[in-house]
N, C-alpha and C. Protein backbone atom coordinates (compact mmCIF):
# COMPACT_ATOMS: atom_id res chain seq x y z
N UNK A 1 0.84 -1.21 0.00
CA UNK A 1 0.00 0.00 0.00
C UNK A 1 0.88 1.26 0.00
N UNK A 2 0.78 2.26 -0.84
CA UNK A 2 1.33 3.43 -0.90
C UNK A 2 0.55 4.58 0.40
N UNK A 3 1.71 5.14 0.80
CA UNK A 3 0.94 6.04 2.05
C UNK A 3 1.20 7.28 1.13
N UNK A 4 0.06 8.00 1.57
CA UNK A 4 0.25 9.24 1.05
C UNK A 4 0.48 10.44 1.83
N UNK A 5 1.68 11.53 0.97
CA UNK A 5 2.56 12.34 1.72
C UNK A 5 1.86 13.36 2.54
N UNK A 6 2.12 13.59 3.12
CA UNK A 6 1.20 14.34 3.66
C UNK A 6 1.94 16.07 3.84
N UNK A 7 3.07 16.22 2.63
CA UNK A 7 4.10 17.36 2.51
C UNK A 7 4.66 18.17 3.65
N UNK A 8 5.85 18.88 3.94
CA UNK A 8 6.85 18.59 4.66
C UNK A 8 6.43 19.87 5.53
N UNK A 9 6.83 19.36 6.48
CA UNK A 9 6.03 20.36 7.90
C UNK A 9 6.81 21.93 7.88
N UNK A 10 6.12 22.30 8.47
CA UNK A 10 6.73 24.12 8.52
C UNK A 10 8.04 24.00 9.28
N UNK A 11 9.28 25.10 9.29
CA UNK A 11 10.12 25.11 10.33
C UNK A 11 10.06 26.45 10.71
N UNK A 12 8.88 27.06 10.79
CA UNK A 12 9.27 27.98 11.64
C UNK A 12 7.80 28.43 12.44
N UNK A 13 7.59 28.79 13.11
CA UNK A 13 6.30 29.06 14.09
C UNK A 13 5.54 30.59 13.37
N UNK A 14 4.58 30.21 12.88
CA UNK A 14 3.60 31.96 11.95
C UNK A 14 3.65 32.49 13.49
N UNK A 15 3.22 32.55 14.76
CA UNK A 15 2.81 33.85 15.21
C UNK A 15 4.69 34.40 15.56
N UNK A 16 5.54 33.63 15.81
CA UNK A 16 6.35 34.78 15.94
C UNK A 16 7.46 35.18 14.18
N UNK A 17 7.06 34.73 13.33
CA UNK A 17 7.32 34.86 12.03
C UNK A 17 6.11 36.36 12.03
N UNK A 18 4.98 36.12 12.82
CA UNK A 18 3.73 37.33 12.08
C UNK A 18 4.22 38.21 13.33
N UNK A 19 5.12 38.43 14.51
CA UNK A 19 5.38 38.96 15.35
C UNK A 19 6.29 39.98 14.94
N UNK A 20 7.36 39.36 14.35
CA UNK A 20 8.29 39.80 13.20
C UNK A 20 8.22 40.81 12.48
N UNK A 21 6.95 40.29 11.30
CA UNK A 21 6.30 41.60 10.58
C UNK A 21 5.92 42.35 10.94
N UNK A 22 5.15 42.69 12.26
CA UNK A 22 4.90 43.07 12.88
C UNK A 22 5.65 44.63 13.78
N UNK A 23 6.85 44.27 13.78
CA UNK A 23 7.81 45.13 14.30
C UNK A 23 8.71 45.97 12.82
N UNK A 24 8.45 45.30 11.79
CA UNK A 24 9.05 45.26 10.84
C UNK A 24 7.75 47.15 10.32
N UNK A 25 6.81 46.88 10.15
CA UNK A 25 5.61 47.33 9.70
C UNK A 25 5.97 48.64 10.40
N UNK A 26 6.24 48.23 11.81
CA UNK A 26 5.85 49.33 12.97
C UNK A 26 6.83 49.95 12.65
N UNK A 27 8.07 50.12 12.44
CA UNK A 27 8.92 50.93 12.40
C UNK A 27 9.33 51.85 11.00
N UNK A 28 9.21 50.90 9.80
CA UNK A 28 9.27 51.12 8.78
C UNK A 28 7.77 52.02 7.94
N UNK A 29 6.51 51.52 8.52
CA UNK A 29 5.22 51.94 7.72
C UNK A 29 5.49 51.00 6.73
N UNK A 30 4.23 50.87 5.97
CA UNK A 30 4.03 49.57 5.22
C UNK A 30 4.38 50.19 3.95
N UNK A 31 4.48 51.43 3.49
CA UNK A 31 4.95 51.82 2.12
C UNK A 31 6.49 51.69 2.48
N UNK A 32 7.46 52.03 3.77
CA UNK A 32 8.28 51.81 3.84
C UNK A 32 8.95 50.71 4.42
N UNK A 33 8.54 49.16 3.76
CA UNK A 33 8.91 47.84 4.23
C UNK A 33 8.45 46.64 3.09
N UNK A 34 9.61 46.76 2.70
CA UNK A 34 9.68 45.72 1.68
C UNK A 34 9.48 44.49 1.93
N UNK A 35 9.46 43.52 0.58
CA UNK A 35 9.49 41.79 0.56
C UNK A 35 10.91 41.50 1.58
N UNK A 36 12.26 41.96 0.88
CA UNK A 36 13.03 41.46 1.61
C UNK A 36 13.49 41.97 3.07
N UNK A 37 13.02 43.10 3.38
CA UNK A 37 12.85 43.22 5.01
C UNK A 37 12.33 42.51 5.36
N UNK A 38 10.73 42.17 5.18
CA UNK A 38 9.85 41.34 5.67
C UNK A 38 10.58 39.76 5.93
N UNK A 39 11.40 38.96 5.19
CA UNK A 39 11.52 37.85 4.71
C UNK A 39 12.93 37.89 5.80
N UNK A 40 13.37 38.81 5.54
CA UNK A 40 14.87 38.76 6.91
C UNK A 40 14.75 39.01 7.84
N UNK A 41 13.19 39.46 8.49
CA UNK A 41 13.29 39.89 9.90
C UNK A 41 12.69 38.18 10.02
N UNK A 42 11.23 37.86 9.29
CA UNK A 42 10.35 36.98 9.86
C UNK A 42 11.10 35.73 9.49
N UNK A 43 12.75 35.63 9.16
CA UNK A 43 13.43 34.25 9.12
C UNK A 43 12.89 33.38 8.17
N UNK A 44 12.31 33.48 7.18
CA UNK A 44 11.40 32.91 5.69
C UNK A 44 12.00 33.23 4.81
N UNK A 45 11.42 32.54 3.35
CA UNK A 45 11.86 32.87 2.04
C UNK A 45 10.53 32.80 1.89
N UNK A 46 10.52 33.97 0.40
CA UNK A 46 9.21 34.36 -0.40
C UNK A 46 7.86 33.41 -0.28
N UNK A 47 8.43 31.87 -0.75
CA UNK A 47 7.23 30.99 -0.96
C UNK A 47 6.79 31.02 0.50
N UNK A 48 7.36 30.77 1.40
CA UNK A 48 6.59 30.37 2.32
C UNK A 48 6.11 31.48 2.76
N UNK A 49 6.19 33.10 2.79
CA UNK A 49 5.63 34.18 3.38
C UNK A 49 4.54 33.54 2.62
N UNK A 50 4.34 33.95 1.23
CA UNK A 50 3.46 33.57 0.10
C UNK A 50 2.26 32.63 0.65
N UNK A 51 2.96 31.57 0.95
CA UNK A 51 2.22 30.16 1.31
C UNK A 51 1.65 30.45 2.57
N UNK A 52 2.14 31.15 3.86
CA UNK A 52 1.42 31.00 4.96
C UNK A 52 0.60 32.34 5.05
N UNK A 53 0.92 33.35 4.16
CA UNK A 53 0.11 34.79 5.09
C UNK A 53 -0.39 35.39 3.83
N UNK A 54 0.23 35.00 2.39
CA UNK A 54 -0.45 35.75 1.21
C UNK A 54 0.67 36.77 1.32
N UNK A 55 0.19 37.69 0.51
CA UNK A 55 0.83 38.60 -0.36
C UNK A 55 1.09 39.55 0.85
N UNK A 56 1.58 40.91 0.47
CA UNK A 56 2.33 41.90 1.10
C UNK A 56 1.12 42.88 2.09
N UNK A 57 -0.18 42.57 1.32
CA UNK A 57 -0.97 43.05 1.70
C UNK A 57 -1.87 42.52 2.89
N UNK A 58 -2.17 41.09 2.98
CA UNK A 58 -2.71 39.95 3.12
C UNK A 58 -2.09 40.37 4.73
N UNK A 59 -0.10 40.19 4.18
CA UNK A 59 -0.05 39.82 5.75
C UNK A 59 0.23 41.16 6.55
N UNK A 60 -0.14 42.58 5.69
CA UNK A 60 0.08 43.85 6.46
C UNK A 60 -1.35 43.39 7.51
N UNK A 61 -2.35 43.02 6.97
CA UNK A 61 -3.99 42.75 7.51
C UNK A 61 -3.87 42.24 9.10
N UNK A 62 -2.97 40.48 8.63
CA UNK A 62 -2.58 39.86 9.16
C UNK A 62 -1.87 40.46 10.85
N UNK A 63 -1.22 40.76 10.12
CA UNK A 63 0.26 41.58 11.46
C UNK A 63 -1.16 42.70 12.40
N UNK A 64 -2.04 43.61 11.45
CA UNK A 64 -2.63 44.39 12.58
C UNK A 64 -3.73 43.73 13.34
N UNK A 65 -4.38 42.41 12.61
CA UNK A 65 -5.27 42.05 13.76
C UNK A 65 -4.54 40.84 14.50
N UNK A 66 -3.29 40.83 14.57
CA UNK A 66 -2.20 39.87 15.81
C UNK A 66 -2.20 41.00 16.71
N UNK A 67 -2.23 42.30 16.25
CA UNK A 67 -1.58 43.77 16.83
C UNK A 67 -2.65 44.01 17.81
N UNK A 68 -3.47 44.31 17.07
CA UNK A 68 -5.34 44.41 17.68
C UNK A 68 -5.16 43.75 18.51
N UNK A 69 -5.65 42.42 18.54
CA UNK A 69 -5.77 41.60 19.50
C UNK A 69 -4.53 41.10 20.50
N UNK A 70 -3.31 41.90 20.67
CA UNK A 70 -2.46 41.77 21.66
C UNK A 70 -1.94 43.26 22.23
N UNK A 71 -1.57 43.74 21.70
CA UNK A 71 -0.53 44.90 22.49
C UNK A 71 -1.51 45.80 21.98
N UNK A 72 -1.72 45.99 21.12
CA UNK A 72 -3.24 47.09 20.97
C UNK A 72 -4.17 47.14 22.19
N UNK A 73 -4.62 45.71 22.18
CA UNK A 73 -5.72 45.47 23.62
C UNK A 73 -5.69 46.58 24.88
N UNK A 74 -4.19 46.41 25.24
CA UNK A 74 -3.68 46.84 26.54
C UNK A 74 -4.25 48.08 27.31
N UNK A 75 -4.44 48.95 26.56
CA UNK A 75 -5.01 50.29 27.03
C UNK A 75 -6.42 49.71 27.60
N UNK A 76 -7.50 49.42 26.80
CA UNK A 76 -8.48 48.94 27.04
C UNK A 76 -9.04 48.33 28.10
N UNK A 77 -8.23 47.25 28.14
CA UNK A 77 -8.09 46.19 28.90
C UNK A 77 -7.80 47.07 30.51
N UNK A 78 -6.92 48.03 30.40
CA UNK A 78 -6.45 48.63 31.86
C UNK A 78 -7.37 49.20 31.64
N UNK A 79 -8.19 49.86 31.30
CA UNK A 79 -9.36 50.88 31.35
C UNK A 79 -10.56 50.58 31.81
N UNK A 80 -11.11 48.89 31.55
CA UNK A 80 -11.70 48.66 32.27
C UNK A 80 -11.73 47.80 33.94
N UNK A 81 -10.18 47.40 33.71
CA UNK A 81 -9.69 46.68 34.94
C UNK A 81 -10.22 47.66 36.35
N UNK A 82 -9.76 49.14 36.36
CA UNK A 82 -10.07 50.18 37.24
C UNK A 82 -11.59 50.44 37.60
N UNK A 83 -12.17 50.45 38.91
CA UNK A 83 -13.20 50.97 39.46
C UNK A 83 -13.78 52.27 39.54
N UNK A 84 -12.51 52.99 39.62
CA UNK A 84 -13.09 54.42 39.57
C UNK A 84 -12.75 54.85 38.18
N UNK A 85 -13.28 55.73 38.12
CA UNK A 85 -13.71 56.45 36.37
C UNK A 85 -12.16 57.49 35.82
N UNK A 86 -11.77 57.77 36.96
CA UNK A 86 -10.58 58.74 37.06
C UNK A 86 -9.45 57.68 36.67
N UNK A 87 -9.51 56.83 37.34
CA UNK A 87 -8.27 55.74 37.34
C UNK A 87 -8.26 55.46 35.98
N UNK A 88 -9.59 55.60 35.54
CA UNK A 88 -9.55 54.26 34.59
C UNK A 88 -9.02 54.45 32.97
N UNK A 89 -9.84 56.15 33.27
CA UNK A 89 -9.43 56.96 32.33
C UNK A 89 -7.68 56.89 31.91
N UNK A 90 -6.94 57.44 33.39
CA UNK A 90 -5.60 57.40 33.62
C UNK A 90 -4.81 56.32 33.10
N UNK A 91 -5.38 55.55 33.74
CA UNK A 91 -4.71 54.08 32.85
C UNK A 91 -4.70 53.93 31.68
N UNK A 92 -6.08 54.09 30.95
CA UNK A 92 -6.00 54.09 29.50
C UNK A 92 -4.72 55.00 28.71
N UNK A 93 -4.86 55.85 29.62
CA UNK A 93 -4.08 56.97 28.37
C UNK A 93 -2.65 56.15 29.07
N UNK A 94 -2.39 56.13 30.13
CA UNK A 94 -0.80 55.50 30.16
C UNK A 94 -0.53 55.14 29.64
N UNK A 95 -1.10 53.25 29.81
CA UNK A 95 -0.84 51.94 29.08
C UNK A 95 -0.36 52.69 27.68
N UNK A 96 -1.61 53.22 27.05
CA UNK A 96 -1.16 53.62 25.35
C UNK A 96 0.56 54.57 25.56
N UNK A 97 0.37 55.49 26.38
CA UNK A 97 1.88 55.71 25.67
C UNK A 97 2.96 55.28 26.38
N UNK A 98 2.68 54.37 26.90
CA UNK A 98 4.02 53.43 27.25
C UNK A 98 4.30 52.47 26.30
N UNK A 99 3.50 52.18 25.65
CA UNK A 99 3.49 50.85 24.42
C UNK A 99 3.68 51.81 22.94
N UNK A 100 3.20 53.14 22.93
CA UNK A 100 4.10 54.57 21.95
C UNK A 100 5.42 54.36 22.18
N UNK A 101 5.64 54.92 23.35
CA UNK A 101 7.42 55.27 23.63
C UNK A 101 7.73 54.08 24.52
N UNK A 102 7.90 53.12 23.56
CA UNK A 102 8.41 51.91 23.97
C UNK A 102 9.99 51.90 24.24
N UNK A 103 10.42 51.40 25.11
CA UNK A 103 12.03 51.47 25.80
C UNK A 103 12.87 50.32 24.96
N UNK A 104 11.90 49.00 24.66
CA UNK A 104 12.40 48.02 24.33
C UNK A 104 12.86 47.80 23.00
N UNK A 105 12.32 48.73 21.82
CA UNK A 105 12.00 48.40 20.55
C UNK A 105 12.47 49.97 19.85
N UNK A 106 12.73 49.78 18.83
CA UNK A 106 12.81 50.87 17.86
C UNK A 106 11.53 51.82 17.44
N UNK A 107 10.53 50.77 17.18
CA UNK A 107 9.20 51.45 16.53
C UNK A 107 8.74 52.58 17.55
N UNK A 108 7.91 53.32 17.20
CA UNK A 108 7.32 54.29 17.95
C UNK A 108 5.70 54.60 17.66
N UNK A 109 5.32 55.12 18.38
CA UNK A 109 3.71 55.41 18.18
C UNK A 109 2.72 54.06 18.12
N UNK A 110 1.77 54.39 17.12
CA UNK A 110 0.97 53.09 17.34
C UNK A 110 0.67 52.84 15.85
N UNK A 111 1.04 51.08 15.91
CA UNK A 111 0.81 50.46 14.52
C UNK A 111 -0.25 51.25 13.85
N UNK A 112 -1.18 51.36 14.43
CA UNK A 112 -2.80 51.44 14.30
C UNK A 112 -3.15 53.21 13.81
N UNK A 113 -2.73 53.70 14.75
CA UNK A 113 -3.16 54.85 14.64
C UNK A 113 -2.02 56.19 13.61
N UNK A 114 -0.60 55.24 13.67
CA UNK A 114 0.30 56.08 12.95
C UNK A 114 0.92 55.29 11.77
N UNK A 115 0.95 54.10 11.82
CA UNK A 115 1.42 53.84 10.80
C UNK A 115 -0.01 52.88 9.97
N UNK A 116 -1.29 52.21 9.98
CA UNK A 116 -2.00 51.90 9.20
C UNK A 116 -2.77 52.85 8.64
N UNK A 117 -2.99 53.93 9.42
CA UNK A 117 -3.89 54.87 8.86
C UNK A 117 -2.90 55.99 7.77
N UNK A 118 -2.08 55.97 7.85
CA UNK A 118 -0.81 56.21 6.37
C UNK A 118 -1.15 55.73 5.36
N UNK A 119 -2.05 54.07 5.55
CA UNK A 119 -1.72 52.93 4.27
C UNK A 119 -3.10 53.07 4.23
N UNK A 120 -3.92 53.41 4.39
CA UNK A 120 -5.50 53.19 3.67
C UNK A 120 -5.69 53.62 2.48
N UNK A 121 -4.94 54.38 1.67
CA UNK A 121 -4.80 54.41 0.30
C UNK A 121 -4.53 52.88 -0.27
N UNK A 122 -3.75 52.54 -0.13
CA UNK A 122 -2.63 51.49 -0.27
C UNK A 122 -3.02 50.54 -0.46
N UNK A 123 -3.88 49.88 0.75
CA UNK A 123 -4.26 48.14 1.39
C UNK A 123 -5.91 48.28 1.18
N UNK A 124 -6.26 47.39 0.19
CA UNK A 124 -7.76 47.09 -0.03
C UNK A 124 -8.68 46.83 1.45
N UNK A 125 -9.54 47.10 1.55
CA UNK A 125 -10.27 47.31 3.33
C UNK A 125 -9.67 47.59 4.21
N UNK A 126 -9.07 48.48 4.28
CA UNK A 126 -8.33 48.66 5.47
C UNK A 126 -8.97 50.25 5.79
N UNK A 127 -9.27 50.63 5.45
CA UNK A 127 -10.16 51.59 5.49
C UNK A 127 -11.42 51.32 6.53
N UNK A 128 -11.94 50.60 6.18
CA UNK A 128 -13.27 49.90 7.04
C UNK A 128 -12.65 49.00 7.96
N UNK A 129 -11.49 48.66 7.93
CA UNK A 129 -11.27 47.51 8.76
C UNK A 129 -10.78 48.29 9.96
N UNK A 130 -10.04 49.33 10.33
CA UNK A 130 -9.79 50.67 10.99
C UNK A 130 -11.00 51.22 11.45
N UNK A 131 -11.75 51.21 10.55
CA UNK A 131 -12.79 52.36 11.70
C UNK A 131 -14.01 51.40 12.14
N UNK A 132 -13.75 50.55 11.94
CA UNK A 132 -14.66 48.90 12.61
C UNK A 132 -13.81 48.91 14.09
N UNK A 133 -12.46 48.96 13.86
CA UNK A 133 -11.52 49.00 15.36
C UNK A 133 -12.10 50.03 16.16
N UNK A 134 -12.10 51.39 15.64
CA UNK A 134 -12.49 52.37 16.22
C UNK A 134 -13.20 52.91 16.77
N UNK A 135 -14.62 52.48 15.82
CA UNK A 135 -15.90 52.39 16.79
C UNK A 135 -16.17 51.35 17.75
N UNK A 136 -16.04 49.74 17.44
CA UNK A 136 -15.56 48.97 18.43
C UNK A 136 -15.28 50.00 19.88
N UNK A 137 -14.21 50.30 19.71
CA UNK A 137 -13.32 51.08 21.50
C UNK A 137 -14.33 51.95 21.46
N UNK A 138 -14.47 53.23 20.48
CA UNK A 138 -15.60 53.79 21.07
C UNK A 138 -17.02 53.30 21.84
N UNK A 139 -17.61 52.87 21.16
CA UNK A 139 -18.43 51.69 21.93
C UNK A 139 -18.27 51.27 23.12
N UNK A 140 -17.10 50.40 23.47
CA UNK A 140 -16.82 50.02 24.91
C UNK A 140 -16.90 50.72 26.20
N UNK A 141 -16.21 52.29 25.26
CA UNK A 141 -15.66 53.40 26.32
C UNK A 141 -16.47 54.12 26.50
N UNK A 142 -17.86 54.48 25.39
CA UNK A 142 -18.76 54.99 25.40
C UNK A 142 -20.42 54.53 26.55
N UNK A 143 -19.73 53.40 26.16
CA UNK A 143 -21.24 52.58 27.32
C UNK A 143 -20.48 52.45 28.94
N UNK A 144 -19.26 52.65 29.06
CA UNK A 144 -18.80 52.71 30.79
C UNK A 144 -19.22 54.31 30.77
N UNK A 145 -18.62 55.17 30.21
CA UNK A 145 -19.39 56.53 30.78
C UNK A 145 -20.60 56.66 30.89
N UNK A 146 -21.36 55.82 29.95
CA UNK A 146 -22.72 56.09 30.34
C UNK A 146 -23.34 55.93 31.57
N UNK A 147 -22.53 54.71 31.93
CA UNK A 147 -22.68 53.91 33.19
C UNK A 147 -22.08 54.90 34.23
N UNK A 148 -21.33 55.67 34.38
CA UNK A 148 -20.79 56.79 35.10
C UNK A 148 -21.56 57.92 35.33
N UNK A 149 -22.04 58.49 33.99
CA UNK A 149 -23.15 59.63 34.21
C UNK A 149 -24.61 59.07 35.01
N UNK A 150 -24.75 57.89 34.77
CA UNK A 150 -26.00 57.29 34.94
C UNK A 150 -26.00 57.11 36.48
N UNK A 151 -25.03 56.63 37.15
CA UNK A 151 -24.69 56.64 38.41
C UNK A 151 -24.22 58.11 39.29
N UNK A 152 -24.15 59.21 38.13
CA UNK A 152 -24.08 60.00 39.26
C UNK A 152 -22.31 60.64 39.04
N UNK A 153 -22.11 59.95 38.95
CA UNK A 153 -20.25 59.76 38.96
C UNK A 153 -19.17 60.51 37.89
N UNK A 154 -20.18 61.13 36.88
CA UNK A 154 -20.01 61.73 35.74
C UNK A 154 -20.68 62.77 35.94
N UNK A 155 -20.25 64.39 34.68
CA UNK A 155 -20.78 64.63 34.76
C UNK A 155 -21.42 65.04 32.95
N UNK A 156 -23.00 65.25 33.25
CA UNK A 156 -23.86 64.88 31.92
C UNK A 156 -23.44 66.18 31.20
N UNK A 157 -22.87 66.80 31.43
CA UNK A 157 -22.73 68.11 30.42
C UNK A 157 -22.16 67.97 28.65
N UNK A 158 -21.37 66.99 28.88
CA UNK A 158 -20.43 66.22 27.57
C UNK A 158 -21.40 65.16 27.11
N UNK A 159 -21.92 65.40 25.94
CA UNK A 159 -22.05 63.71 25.67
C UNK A 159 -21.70 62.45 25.39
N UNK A 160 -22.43 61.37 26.06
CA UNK A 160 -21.13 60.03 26.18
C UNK A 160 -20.06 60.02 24.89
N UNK A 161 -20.91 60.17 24.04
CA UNK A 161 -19.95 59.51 22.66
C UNK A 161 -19.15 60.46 22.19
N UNK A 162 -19.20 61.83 22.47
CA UNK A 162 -18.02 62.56 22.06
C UNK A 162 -17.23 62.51 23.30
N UNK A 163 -17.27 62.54 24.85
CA UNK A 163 -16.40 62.32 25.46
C UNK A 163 -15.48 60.92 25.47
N UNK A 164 -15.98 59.90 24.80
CA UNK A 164 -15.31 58.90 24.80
C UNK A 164 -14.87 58.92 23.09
N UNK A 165 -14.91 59.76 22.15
CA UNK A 165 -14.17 60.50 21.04
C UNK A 165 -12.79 61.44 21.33
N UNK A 166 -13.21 62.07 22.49
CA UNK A 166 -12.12 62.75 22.85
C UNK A 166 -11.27 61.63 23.42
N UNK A 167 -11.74 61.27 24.38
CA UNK A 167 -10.15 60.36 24.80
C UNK A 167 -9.57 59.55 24.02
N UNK A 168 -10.11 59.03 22.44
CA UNK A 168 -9.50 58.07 21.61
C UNK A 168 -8.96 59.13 21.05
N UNK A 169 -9.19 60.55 20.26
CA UNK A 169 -8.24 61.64 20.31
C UNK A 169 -7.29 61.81 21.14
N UNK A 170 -7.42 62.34 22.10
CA UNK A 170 -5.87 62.29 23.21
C UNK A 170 -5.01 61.13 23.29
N UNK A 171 -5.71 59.93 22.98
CA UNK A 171 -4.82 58.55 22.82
C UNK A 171 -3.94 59.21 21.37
N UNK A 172 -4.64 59.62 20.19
CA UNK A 172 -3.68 59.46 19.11
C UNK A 172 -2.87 60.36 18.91
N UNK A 173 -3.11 61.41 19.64
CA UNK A 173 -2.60 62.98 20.06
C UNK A 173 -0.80 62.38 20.30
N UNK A 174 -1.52 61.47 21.91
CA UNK A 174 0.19 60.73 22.04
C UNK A 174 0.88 59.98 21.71
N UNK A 175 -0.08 59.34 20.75
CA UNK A 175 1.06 58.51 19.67
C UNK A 175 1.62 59.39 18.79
N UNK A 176 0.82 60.06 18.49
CA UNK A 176 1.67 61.19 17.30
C UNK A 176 2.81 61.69 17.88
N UNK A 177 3.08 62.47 19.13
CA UNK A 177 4.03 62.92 19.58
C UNK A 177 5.15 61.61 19.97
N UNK A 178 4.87 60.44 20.27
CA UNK A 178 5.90 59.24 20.18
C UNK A 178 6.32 59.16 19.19
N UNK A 179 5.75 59.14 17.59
CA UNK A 179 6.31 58.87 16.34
C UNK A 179 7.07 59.99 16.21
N UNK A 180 7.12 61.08 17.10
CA UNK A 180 8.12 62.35 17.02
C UNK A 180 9.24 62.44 17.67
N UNK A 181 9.36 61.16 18.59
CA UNK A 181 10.37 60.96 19.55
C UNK A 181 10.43 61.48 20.79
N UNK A 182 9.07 61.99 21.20
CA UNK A 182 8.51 62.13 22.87
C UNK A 182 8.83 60.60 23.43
N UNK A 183 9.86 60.93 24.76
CA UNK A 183 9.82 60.12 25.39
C UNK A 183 8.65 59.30 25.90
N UNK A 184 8.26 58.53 26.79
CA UNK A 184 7.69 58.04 27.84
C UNK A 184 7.59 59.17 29.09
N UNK A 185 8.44 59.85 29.19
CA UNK A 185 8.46 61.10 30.25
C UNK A 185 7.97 62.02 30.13
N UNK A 186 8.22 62.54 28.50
CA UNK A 186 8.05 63.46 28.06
C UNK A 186 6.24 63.36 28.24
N UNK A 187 5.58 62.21 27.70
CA UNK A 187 4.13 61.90 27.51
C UNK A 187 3.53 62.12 28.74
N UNK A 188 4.17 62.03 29.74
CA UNK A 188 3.41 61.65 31.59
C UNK A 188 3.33 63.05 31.39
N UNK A 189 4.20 63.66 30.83
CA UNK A 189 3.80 65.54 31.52
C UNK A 189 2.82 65.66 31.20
N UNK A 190 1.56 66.54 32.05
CA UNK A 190 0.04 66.83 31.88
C UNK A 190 -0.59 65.82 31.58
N UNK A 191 -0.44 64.58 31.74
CA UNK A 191 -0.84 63.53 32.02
C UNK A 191 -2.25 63.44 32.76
N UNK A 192 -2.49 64.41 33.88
CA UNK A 192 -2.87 64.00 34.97
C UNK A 192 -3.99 65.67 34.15
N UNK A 193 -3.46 66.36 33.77
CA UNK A 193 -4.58 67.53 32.83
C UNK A 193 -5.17 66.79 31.87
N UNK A 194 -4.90 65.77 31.10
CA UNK A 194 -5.42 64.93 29.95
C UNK A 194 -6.77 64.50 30.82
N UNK A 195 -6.22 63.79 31.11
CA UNK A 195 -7.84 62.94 32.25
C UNK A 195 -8.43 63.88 32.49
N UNK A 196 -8.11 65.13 33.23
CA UNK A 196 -9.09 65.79 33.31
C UNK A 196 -10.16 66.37 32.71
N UNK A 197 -9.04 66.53 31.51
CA UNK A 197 -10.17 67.38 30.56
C UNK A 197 -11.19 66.45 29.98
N UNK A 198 -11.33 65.01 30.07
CA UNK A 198 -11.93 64.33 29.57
C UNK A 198 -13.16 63.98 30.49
N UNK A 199 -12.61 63.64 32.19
CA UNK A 199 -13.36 63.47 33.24
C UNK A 199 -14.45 64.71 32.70
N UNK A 200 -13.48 66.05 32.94
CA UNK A 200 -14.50 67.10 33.39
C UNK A 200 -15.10 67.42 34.81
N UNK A 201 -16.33 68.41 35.41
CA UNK A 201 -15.71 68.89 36.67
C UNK A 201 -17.22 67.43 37.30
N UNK A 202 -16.60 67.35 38.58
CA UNK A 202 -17.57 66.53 38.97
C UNK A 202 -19.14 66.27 38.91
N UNK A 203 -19.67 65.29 38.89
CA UNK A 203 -21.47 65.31 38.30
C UNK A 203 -22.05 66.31 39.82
């Protein structure tokens, strides 16, 4: 009996091959990051980028919803971890520009907000696939304030959805100034005025 092949296993692991691109994207922007960057950071040759993630475009897609759904998360994620509304706020905007003015890495700012929104000319849906992200967080951030004004804890003068517009503004405010080479230090200054202006004066 002939067994049949069942063709020759991968040698290298896609999420940190798509981790790769990933850092590759972030630093460079996707108009500025070629096949063979891509292929020398993520340790591959052509066919197999080809074979596991598609084309240049495929795996720019690729790399931002690994991004999305990991180090993107983070702000979020601390935003709703916090009880009080002040904290929570605070946290959000941190987390984001500590993961901007990253200590560890070259890239700066945010995949998302500084370097994909560059490429929406560029990358077929990415246009919609961005502001699907966007309203998403709005959404999230928009229904805890509600829950804040509703309790008292807020105050109603702002409405939910542009105050939770503004703080995804002040989030990209400080990525922009990271892609400018604002420290992490530099970002904490008025830090503590950011929240405010978003809190606003007590309900």
């Amino acid at each position: 009996m002939v067994q049949k092949r069942t063709g020759r296993p991968r040698k290298f692991d896609p999420d940190v091959a798509l981790d790769a691109a990933i850092e590759v994207f972030w630093e460079n922007g996707y108009d500025g990051t070629s096949l063979d960057d891509l292929t020398a950071a993520m340790g591959i040759n052509r066919p197999s980028l080809y074979g596991t993630f598609g084309d240049k475009q495929a795996l720019f897609l690729k790399a931002l919803d690994r991004y999305g759904n990991g180090l993107g998360s983070a702000p979020m994620m601390a935003f709703e971890a916090e009880n009080d509304i002040a904290d929570a706020v605070r946290a959000f905007l941190k987390t984001s520009l500590e993961g901007n003015a990253r200590t560890d890495k070259p890239a700066r700012g945010c995949l998302l907000g500084t370097c994909a929104a560059a490429a929406v000319g560029q990358v077929d849906g990415l246009r919609d696939w961005l502001q699907a992200k966007r309203d998403a967080s709005r959404d999230r951030i928009a229904a805890r304030f509600e829950r804040e004004k509703q309790a008292g804890r807020l105050s109603s003068e702002l409405p939910t959805r542009i105050r939770a517009d503004l703080m995804l503004d002040v989030m990209q405010g400080q990525a922009f100034r990271a892609r400018l080479g604002a420290s992490q230090q530099d970002l904490l200054e008025g830090l503590d005025d950011r929240v405010a202006a978003i809190i606003g004066d007590p309900a």
